[in-house]
Structure formats: structure tokens, C-alpha cells
N, C-alpha and C. Protein backbone atom coordinates (compact mmCIF):
# COMPACT_ATOMS: atom_id res chain seq x y z
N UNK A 1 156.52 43.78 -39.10
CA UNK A 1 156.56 43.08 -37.84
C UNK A 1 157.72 43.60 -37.00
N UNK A 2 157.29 43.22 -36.13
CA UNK A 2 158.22 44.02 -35.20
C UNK A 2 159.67 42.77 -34.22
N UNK A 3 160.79 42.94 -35.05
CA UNK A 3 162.13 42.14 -34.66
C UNK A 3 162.21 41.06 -35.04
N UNK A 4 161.06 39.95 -36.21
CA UNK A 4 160.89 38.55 -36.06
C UNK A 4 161.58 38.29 -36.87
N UNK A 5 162.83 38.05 -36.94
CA UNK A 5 163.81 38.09 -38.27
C UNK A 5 164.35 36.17 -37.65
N UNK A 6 164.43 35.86 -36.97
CA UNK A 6 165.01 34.32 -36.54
C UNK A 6 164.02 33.56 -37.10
N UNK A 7 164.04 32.38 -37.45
CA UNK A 7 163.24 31.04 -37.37
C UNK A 7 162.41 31.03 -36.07
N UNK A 8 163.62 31.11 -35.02
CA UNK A 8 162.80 30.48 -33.89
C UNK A 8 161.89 31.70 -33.56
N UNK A 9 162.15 32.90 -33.43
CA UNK A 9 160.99 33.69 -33.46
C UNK A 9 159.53 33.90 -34.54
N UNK A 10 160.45 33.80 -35.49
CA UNK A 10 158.85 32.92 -36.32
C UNK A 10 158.08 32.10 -35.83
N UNK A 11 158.67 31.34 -35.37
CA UNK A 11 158.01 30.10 -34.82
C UNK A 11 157.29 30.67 -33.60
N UNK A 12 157.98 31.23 -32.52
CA UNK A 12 157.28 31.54 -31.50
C UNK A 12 156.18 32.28 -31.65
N UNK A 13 155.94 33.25 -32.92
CA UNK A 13 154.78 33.96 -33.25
C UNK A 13 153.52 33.35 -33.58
N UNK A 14 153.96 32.54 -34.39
CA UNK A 14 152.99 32.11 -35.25
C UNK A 14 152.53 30.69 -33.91
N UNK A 15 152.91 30.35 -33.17
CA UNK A 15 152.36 29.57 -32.04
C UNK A 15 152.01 30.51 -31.17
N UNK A 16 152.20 31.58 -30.59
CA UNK A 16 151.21 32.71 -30.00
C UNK A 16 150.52 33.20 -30.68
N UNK A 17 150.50 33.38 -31.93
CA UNK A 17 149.40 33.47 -32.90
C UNK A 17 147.64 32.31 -32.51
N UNK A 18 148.56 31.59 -32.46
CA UNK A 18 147.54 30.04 -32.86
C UNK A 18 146.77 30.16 -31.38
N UNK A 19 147.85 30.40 -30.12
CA UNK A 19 147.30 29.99 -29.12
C UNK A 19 146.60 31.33 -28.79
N UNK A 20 145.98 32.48 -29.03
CA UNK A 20 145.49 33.41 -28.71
C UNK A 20 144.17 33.10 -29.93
N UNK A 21 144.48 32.72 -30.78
CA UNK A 21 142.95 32.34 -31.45
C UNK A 21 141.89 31.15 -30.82
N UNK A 22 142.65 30.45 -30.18
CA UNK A 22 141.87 29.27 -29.54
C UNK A 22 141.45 29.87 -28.50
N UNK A 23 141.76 31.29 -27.99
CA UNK A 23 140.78 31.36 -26.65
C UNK A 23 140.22 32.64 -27.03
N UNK A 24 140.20 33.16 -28.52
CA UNK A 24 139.03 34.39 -29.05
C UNK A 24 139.74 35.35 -29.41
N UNK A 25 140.66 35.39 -29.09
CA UNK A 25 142.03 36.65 -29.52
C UNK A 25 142.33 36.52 -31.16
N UNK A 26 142.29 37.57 -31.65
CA UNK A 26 142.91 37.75 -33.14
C UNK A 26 144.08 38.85 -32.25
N UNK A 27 145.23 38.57 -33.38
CA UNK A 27 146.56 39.08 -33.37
C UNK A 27 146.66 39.96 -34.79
N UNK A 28 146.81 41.02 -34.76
CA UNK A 28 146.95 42.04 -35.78
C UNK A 28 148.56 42.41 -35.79
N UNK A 29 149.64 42.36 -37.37
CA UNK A 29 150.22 42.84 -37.14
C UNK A 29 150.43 44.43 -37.47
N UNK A 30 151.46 45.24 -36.98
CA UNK A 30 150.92 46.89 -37.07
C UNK A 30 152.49 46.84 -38.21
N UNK A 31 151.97 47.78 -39.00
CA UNK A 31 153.14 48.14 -40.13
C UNK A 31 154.33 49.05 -39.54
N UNK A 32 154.38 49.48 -38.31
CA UNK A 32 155.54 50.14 -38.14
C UNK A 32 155.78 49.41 -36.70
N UNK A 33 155.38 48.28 -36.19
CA UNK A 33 156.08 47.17 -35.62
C UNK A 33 155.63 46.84 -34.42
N UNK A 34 155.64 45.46 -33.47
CA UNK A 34 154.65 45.44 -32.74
C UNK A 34 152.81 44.40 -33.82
N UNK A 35 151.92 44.31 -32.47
CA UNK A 35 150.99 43.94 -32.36
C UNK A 35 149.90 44.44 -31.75
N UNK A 36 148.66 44.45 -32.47
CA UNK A 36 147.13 44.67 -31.50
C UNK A 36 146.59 43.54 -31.55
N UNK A 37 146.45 42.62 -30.08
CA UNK A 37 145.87 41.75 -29.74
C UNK A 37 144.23 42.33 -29.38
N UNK A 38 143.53 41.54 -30.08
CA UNK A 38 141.93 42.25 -29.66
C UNK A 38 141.13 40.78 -29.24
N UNK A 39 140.14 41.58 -28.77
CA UNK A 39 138.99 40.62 -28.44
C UNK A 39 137.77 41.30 -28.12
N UNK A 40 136.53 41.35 -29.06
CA UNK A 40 135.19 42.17 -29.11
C UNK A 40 135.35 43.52 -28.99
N UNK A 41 135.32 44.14 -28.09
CA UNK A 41 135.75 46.02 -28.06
C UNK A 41 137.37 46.04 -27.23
N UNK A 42 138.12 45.15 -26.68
CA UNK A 42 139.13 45.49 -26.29
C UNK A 42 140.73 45.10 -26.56
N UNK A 43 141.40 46.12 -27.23
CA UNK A 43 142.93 45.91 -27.63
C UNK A 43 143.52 45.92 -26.51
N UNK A 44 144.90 45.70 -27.14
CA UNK A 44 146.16 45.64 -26.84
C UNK A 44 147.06 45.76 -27.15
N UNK A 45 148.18 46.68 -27.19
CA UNK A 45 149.62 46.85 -28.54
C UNK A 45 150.62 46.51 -27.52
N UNK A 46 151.30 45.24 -28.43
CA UNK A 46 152.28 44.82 -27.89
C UNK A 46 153.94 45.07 -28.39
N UNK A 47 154.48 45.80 -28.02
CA UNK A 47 155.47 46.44 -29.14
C UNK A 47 156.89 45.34 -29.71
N UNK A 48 156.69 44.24 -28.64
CA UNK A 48 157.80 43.59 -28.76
C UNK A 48 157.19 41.79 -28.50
N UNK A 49 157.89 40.94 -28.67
CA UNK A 49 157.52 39.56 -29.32
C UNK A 49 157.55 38.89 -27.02
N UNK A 50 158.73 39.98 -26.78
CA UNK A 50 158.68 39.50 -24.84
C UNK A 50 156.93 39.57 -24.40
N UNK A 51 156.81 41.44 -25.03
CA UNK A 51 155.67 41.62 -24.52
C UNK A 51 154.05 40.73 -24.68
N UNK A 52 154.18 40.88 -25.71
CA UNK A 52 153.04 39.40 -26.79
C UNK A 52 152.60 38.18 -25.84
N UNK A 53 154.24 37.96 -25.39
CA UNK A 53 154.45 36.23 -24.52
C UNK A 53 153.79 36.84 -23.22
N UNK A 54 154.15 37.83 -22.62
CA UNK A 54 153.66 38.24 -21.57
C UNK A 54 152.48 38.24 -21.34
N UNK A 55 151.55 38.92 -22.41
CA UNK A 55 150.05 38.78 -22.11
C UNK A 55 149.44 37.76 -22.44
N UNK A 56 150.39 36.83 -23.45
CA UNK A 56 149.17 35.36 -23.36
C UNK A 56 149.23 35.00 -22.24
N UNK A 57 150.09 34.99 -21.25
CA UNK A 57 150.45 34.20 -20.14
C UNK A 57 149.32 34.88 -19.17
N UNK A 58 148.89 36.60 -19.81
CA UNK A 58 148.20 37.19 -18.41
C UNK A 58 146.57 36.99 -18.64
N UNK A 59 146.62 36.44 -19.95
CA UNK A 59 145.02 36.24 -20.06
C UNK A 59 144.45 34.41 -20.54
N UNK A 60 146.08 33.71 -20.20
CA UNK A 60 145.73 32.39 -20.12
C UNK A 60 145.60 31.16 -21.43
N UNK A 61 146.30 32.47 -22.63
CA UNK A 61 146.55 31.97 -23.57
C UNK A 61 147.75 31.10 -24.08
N UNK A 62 148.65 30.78 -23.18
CA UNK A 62 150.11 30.17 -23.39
C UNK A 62 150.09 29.65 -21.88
């Protein structure tokens, strides 16, 4: 995973986790750090936990 070493960033993941599944999004984590947010044929790599927050916000998931 990519920087989630705090509690509270745990936390913030795993609740952008939750809230990107309730609107069809699976969250993949990538082994050398970062995320691919998908949904049917289209990703997303999010390299950092800012960026992640950023796109739930741009597709209405947070």
C-alpha cells in the first residue's frame, strides 16, 4: 500500500474503500503502491491516499 502507515489513514482507506463499493467501484491495492479504482472496463491508479479522496469526490463517491 501506498503511505498508510497511521491509524487515521487506515481508517480513511478502508472508509473510501467502503464508500466506492456502494456506488460499483472495487478498489485494488497495487504491490508497489498506490491504487486501481475500477468499474466494468474502466480504471484508475491512484498513487497516493490525497489522490484516492480526490476521485471519490469526482465521481460522487465521498
Amino acid at each position: 500500500m501506498s503511505a498508510v502507515t497511521t491509524p487515521s489513514d487506515q481508517k480513511r482507506l478502508a472508509n473510501l474503500k467502503a464508500l466506492f463499493a456502494l456506488k460499483g467501484f472495487a478498489v485494488h491495492d497495487v504491490s508497489t503502491g498506490g491504487w486501481f479504482v475500477a468499474k466494468w472496463n474502466l480504471t484508475k491508479f491512484c498513487p497516493a491516499l490525497a489522490d484516492l479522496e480526490s476521485f471519490a469526490a469526482q465521481v460522487e463517491a465521498a
